[in-house]
Protein backbone atom coordinates (compact mmCIF):
# COMPACT_ATOMS: atom_id res chain seq x y z
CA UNK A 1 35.27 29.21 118.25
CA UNK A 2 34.77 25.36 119.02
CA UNK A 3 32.13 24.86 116.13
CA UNK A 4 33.25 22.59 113.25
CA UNK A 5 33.55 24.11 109.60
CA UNK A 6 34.87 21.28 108.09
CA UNK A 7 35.92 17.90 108.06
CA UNK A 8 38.53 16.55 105.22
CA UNK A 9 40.31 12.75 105.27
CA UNK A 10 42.67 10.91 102.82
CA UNK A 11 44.03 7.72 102.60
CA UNK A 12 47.16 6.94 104.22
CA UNK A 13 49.40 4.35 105.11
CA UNK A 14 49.47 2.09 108.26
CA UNK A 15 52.68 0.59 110.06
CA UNK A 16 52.08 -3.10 107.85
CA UNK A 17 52.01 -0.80 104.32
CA UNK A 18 47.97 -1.08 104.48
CA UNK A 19 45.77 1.58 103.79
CA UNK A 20 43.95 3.68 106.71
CA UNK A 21 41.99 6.20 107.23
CA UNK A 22 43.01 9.75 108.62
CA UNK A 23 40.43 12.76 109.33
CA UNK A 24 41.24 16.29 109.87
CA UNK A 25 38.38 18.44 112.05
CA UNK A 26 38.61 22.17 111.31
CA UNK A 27 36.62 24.49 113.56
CA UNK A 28 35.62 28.26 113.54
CA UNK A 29 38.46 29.34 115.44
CA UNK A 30 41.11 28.27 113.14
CA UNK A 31 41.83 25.06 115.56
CA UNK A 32 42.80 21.93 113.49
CA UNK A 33 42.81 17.66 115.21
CA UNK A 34 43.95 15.12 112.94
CA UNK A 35 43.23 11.75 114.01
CA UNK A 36 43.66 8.23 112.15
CA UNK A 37 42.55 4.72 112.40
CA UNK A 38 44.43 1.62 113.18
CA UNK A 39 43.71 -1.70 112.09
CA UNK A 40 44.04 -5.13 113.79
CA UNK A 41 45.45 -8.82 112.24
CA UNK A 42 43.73 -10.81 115.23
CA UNK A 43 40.31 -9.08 115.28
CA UNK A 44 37.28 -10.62 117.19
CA UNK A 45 33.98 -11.87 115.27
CA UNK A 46 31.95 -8.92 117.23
CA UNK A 47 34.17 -5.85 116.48
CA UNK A 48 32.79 -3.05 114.32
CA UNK A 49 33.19 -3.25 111.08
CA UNK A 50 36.66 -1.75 109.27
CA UNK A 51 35.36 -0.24 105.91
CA UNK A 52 37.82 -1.44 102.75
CA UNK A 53 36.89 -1.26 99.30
CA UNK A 54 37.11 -4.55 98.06
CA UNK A 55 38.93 -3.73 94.98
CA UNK A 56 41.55 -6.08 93.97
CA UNK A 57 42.78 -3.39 91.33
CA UNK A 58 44.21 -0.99 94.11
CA UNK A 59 45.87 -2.06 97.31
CA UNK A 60 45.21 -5.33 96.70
CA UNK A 61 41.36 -4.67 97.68
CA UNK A 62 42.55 -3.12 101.07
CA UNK A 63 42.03 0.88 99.53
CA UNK A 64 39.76 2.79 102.02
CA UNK A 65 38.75 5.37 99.25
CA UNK A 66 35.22 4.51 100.22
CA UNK A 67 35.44 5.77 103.90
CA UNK A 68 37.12 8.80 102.53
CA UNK A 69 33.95 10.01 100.63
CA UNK A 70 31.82 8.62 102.85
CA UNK A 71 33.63 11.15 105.31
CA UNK A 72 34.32 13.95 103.25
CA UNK A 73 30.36 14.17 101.36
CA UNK A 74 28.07 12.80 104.02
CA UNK A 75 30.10 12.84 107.47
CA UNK A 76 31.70 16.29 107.17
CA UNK A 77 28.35 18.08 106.06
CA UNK A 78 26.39 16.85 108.85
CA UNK A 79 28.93 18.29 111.42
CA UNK A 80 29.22 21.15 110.02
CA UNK A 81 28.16 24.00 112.84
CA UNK A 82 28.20 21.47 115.51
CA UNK A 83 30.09 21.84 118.42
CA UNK A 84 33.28 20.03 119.03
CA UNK A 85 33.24 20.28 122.72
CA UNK A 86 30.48 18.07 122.42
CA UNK A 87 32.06 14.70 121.74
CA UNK A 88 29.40 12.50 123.44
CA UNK A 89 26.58 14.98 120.62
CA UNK A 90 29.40 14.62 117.80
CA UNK A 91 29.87 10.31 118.57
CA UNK A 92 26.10 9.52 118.06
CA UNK A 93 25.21 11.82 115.43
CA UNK A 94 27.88 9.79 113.60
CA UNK A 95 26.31 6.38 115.08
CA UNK A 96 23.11 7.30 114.31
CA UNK A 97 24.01 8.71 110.63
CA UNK A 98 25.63 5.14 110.63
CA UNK A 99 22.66 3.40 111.55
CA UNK A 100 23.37 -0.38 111.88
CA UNK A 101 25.20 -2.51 114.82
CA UNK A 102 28.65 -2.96 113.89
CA UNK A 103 28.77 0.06 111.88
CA UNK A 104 28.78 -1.65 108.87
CA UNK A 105 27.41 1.22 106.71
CA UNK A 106 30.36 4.00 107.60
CA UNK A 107 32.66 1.39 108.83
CA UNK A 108 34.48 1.98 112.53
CA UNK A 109 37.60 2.82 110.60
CA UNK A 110 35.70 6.16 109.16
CA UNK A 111 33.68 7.06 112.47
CA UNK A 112 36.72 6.68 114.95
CA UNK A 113 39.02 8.86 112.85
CA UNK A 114 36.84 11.44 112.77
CA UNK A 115 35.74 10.87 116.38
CA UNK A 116 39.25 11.35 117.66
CA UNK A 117 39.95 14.05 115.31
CA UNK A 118 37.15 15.82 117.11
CA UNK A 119 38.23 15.85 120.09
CA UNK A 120 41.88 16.73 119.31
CA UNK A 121 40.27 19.67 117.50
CA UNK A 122 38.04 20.79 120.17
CA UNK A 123 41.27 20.28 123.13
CA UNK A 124 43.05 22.87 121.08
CA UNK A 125 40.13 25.06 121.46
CA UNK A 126 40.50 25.04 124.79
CA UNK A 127 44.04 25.70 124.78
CA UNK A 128 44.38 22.10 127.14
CA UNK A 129 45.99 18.72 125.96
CA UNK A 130 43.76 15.78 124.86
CA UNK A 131 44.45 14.10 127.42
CA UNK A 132 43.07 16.80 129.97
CA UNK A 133 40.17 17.15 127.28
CA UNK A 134 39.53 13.37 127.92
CA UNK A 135 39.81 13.36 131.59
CA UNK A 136 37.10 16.32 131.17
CA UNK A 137 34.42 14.73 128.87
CA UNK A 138 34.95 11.68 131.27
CA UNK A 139 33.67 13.33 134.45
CA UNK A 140 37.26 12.83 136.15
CA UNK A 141 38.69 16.61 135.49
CA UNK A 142 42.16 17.06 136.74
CA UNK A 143 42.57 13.31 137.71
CA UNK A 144 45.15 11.42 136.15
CA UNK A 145 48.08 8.80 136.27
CA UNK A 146 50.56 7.23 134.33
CA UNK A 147 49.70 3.49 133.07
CA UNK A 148 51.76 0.29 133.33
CA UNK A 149 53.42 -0.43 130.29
CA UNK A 150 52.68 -3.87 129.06
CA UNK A 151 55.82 -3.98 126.78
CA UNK A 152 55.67 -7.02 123.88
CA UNK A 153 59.64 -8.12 123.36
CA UNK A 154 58.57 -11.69 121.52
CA UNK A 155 55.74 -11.78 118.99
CA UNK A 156 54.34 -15.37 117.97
CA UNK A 157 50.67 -15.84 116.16
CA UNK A 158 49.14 -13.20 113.72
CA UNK A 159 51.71 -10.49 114.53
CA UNK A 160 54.82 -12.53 113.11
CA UNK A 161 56.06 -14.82 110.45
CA UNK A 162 57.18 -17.80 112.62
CA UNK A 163 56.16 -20.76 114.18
CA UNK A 164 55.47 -19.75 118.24
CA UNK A 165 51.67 -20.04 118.56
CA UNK A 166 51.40 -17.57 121.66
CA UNK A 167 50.80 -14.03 120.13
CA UNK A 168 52.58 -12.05 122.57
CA UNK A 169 55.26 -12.37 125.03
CA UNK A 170 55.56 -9.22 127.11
CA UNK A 171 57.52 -7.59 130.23
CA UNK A 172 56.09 -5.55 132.85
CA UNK A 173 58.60 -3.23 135.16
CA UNK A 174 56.58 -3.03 138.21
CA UNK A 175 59.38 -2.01 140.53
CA UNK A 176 59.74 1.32 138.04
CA UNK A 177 58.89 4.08 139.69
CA UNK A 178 58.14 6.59 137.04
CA UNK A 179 56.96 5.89 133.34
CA UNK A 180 60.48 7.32 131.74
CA UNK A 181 62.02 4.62 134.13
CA UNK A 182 59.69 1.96 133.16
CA UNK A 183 60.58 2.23 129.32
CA UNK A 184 64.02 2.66 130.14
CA UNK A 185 64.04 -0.51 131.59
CA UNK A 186 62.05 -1.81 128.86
CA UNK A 187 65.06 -1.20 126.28
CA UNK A 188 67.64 -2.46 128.50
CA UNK A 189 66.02 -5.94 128.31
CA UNK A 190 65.01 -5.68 124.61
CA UNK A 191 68.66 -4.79 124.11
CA UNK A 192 70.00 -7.56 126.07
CA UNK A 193 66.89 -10.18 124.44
CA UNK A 194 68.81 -9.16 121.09
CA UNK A 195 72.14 -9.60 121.76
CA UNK A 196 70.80 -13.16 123.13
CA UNK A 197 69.05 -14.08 120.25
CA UNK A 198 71.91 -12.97 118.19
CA UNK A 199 74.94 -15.22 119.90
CA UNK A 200 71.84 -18.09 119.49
CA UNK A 201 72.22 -17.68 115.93
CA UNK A 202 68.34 -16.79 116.01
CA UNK A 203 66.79 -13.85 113.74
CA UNK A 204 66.25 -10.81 115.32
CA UNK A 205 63.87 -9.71 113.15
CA UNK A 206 61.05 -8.12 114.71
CA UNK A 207 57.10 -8.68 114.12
CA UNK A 208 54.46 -6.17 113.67
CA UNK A 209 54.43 -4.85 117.08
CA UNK A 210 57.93 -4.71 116.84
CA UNK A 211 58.80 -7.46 119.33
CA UNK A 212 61.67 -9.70 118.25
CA UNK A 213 59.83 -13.07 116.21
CA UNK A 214 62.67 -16.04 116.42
CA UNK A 215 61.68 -19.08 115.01
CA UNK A 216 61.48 -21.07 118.70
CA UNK A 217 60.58 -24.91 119.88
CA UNK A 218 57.64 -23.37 122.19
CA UNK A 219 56.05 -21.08 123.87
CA UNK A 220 58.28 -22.15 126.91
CA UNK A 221 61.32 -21.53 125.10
CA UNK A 222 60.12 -17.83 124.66
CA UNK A 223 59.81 -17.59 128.43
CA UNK A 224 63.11 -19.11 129.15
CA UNK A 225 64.81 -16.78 126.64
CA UNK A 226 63.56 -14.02 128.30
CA UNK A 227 64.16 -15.52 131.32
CA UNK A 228 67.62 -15.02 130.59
CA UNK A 229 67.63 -12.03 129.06
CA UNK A 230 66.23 -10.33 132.10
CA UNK A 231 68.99 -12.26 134.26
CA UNK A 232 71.89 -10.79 131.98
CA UNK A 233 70.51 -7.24 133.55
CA UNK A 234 70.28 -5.98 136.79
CA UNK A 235 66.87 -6.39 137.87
CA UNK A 236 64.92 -9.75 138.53
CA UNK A 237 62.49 -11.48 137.48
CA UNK A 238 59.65 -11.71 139.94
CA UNK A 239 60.60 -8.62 141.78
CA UNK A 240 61.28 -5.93 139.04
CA UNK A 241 60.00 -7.69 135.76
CA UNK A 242 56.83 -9.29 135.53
CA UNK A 243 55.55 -11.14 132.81
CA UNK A 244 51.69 -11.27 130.36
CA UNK A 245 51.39 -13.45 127.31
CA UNK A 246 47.94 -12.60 124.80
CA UNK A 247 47.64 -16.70 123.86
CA UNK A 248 44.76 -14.84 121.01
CA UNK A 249 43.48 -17.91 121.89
CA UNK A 250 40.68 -17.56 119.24
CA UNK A 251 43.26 -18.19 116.44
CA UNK A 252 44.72 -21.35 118.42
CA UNK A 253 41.35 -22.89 118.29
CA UNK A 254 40.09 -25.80 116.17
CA UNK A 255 35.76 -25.17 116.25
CA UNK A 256 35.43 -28.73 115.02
CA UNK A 257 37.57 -30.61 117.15
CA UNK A 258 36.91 -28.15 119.77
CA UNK A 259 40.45 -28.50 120.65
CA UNK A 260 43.19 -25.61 120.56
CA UNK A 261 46.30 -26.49 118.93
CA UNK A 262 49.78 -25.63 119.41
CA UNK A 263 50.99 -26.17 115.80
CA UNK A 264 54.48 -25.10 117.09
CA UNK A 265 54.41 -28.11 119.38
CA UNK A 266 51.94 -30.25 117.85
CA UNK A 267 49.94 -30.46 120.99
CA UNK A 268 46.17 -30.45 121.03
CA UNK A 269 44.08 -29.01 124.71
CA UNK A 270 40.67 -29.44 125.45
CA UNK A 271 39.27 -26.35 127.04
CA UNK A 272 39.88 -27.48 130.44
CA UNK A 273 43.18 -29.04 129.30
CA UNK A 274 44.64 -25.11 128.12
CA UNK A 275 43.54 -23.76 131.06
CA UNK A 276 45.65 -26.67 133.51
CA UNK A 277 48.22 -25.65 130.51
CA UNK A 278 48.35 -21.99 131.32
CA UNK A 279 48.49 -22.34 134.97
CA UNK A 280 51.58 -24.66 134.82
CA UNK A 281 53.12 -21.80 132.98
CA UNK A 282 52.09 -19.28 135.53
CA UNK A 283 53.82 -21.52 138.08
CA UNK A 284 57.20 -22.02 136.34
CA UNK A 285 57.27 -17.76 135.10
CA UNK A 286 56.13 -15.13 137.19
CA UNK A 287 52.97 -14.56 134.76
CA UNK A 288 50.71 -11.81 136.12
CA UNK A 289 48.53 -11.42 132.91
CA UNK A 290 47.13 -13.86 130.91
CA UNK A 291 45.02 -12.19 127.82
CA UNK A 292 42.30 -14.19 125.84
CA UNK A 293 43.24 -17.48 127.27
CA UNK A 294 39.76 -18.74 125.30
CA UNK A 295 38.01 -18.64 122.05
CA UNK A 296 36.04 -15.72 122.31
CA UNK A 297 33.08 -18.01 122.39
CA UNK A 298 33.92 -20.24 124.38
CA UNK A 299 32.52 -18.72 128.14
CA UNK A 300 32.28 -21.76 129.73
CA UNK A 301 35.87 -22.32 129.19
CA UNK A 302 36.32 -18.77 130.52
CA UNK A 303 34.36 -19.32 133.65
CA UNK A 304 36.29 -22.37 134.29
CA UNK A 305 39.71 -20.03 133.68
CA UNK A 306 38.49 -17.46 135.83
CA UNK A 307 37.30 -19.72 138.85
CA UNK A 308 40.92 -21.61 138.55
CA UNK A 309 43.45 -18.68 137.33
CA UNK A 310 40.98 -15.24 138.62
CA UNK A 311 42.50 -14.89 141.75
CA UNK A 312 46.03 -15.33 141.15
CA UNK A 313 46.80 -13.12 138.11
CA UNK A 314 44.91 -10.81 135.69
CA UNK A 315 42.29 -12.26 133.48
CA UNK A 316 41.83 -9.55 129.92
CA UNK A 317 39.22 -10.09 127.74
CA UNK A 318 39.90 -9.11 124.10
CA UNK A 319 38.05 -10.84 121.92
CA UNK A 320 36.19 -12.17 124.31
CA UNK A 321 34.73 -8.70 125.17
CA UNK A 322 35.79 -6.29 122.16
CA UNK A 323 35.30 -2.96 123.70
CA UNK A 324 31.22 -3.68 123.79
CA UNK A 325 29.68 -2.52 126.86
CA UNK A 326 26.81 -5.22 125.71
CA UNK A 327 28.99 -8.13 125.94
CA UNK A 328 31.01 -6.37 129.26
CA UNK A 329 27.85 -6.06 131.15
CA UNK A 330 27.12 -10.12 130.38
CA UNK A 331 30.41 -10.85 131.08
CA UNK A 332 30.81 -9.27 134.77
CA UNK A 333 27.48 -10.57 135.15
CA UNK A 334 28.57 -13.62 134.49
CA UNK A 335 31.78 -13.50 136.67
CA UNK A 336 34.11 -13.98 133.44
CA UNK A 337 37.88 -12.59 133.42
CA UNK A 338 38.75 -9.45 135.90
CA UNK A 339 40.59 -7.09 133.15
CA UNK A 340 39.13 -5.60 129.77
CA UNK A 341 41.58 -4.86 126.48
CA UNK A 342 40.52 -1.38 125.23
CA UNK A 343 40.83 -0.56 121.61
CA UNK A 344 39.37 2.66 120.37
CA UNK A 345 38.19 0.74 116.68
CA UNK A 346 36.66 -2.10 118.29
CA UNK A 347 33.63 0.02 118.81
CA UNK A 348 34.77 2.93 116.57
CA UNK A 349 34.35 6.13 119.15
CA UNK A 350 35.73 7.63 121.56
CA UNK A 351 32.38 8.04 123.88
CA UNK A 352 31.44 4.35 123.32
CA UNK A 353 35.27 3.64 124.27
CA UNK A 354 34.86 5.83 127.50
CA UNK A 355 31.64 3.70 128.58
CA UNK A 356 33.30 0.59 128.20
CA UNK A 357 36.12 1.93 130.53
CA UNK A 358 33.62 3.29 133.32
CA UNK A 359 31.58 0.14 133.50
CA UNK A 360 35.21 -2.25 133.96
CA UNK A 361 36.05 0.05 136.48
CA UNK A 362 32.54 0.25 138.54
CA UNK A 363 33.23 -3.47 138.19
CA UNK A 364 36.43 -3.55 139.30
CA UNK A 365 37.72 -4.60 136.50
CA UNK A 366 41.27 -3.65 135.55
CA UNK A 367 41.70 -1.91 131.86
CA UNK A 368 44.34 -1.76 129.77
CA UNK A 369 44.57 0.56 127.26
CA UNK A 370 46.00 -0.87 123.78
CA UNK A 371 47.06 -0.29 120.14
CA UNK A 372 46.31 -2.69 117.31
CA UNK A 373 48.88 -4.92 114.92
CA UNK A 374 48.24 -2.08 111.72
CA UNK A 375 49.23 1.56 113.67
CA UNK A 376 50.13 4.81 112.71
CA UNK A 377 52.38 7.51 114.01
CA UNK A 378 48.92 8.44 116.09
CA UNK A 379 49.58 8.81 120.01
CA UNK A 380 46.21 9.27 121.03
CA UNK A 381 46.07 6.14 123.25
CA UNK A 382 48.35 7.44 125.57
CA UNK A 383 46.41 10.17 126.03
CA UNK A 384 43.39 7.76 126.69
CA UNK A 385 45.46 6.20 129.24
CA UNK A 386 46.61 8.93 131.23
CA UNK A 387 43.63 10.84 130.72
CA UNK A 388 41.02 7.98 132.24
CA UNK A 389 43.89 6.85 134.19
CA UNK A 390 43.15 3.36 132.84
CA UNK A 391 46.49 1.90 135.10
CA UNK A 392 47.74 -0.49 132.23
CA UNK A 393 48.97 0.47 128.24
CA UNK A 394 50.00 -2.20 125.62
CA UNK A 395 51.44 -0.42 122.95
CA UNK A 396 54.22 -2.72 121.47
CA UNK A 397 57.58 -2.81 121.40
CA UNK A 398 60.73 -0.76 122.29
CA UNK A 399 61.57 -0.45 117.83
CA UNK A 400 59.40 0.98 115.37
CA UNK A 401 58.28 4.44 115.59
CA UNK A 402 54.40 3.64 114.98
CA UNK A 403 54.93 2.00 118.72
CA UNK A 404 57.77 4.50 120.35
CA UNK A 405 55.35 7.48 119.14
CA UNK A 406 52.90 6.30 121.61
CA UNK A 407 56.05 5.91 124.59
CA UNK A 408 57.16 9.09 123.72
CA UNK A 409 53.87 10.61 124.56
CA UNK A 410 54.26 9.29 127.89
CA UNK A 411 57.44 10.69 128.66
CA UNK A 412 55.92 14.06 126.92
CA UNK A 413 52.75 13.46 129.34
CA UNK A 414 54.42 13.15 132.56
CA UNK A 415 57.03 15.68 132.09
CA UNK A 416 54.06 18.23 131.94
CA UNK A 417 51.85 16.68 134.76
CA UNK A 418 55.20 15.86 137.04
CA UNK A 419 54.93 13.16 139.91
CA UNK A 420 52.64 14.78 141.90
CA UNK A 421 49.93 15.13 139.37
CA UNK A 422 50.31 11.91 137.69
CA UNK A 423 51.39 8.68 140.22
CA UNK A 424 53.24 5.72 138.82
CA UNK A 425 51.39 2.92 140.59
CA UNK A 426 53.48 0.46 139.38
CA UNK A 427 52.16 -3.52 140.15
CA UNK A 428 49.86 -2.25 142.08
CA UNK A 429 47.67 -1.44 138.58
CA UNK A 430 47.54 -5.12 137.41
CA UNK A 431 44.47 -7.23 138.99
CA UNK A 432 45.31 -10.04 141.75
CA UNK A 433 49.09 -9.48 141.09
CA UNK A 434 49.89 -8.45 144.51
């Protein structure tokens, strides 16, 4: 019933107009999962590799025909009469059929379609959710919760066309008390941020997270804007509404100056000197999160964060740690950050994904569960989150459906589970916040 017969993907199209990858896993008992891979615009030097074709006649050389055979005439045969239940069998038969580091031969974007796809296919075999399958191949049956959203209402960096340097500004409503109230918040401020922006005279055009992407002096005037935003609404900032930036610090920073630079502002920072930067922030804004606040390389300048910022407010490693239990297991070692990022294609499958969430937790690490700039109408990350009960999601913005898919889910998800079966911890989730 559970064994797979086949396994078919095509080329489809992300939330940016690229090219992806989606699989569909078709076992004995007539049970189907399709699954697709997202793609990032900020992506860290260690990440496994995303498979494109390189041909500048289609797609502009972003076509992913070549995963699609490589799926269809090598992956699909060699799963064929294995069984889906077996995810953790399924993940390295594809990682050793891969054969290199990064999965450079397959590509991630290949592997994690079909890896998800899997297990999709093999939780409708067992007549269960995925994100009861998940909580199942994890070794935590029946234990779940509903994450933290992380929501992203102002997008700077990569994920916009504008001139704020810090990638992403984002809202936290810790004083919700269920998910459905947590996103309902959520709008109400992005409503209100628009109407803002819009007696401003500013664009309301949103980025590719769907956060709003202004044209804006600085990164402080983000803050402030939001700042007022959330005290046009009933709650308050501090108490309700918390806020996390993502500085992707890696694209701030100049390797042969070794200085990051705020081109916004025209500002240069040593290492030490973005740091003292980021705490002054944190002192003027309630900022509980603070993701990749260093080039990913640079872990003395993350040590230094972490001994001045770790104990006040949550610490995430990105880049830094890209989803690598290798580089994790240095890193806690090490005492650098206190929170992981999680994306599925950083290490391209699900079991590899799972590890990486075990060890930050043994650690006592926070995790956060996120999407990536390039998404589809996919929603498996919210069942990753509930189903590991990571505590934390980032999954965009409160406009376009490739991010309200994955909030949607969660309203879906805790309707079935109820309150009972699936807390709302709230602030409690993010690390040294309280």
């Amino acid at each position: 019933m559970s064994k797979i017969i086949k396994v078919i993907a095509r080329e489809i199209i992300d939330s940016r107009g690229h090219p992806t990858v989606e699989s569909e896993v078709h076992l004995e008992g007539g049970f189907v999962g399709l699954a697709s891979s997202p793609s990032g615009a900020s992506t860290g030097s260690l990440e496994a590799l995303e498979l494109r074709d390189e041909n500048k006649s289609r797609f502009m050389g972003k076509g992913v025909k070549k995963s699609v055979s490589l799926i269809n005439e090598i992956i699909s045969s060699t799963l064929k009469h294995k069984d889906a239940r077996n995810q953790s069998d399924i993940d390295h038969i594809m990682i050793n059929l891969d054969g290199t580091i990064n999965k450079s031969k397959l590509g991630a974007n290949s592997i994690l379609s079909v890896s998800l796809a899997v297990a999709k296919a093999a939780a409708a075999s067992k007549g269960m959710p995925l994100y009861q399958h998940i909580a199942e191949i994890n070794n935590t049956p029946g234990v779940f919760s509903m994450p933290l959203p992380m929501i992203n209402i102002i997008n700077g960096g990569q994920h916009a066309n504008n001139n704020i340097d810090i990638q992403e500004f984002m809202i936290q409503p810790v004083s919700a008390k269920t998910i459905k109230e947590a996103i309902r918040i959520g709008c109400e401020i992005f409503y209100t941020l628009g109407q803002l922006l819009k007696e401003k005279g500013m664009s309301t055009a949103v980025g590719d997270e769907g956060g709003y992407s202004p044209n804006l002096k600085s990164n402080e005037e983000a803050l402030n804007i939001i700042q007022d935003a959330v005290h046009r609404t009933k709650y308050k900032l501090g108490k309700d509404i918390r806020l996390a930036i993502d500085c992707a610090a890696s694209e701030l920073y100049n390797k042969n100056e070794k200085k990051y630079q705020l081109k916004g502002e025209n500002i240069c920072f040593s290492s030490k000197e973005f740091t003292h930067y980021l705490e002054q922030l944190s002192k003027k804004y309630p900022i509980v999160s603070i993701e990749d606040g260093q080039d990913e390389s640079d872990w003395d300048g993350f040590l230094y964060q972490t001994n001045i910022l770790g104990h006040k407010m949550q610490l995430v490693g990105d880049d830094l740690f890209v989803t690598n239990t290798n580089i994790l297991q240095k890193g806690i070692k090490k005492g650098i950050a206190n929170s992981i990022l999680i994306k599925l294609n950083q290490v391209g499958t699900l079991t590899e994904t799972l590890e990486a969430i075990k060890m930050a937790k043994k650690a006592n690490y926070s995790v956060i569960i996120s999407h990536r700039s390039g998404e589809t109408e996919d929603a498996s990350i919210a069942d990753l989150s509930v189903g590991t009960s990571s505590g934390q999601i980032k999954t965009g913005s409160m406009s376009r459906s490739d991010r309200t898919a994955k909030y949607n889910q969660l309203i879906r998800i805790e309707e079935n589970l109820g309150k009972k079966n699936a807390p709302f911890y709230g602030l409690k989730e993010i690390k040294s916040a309280l």
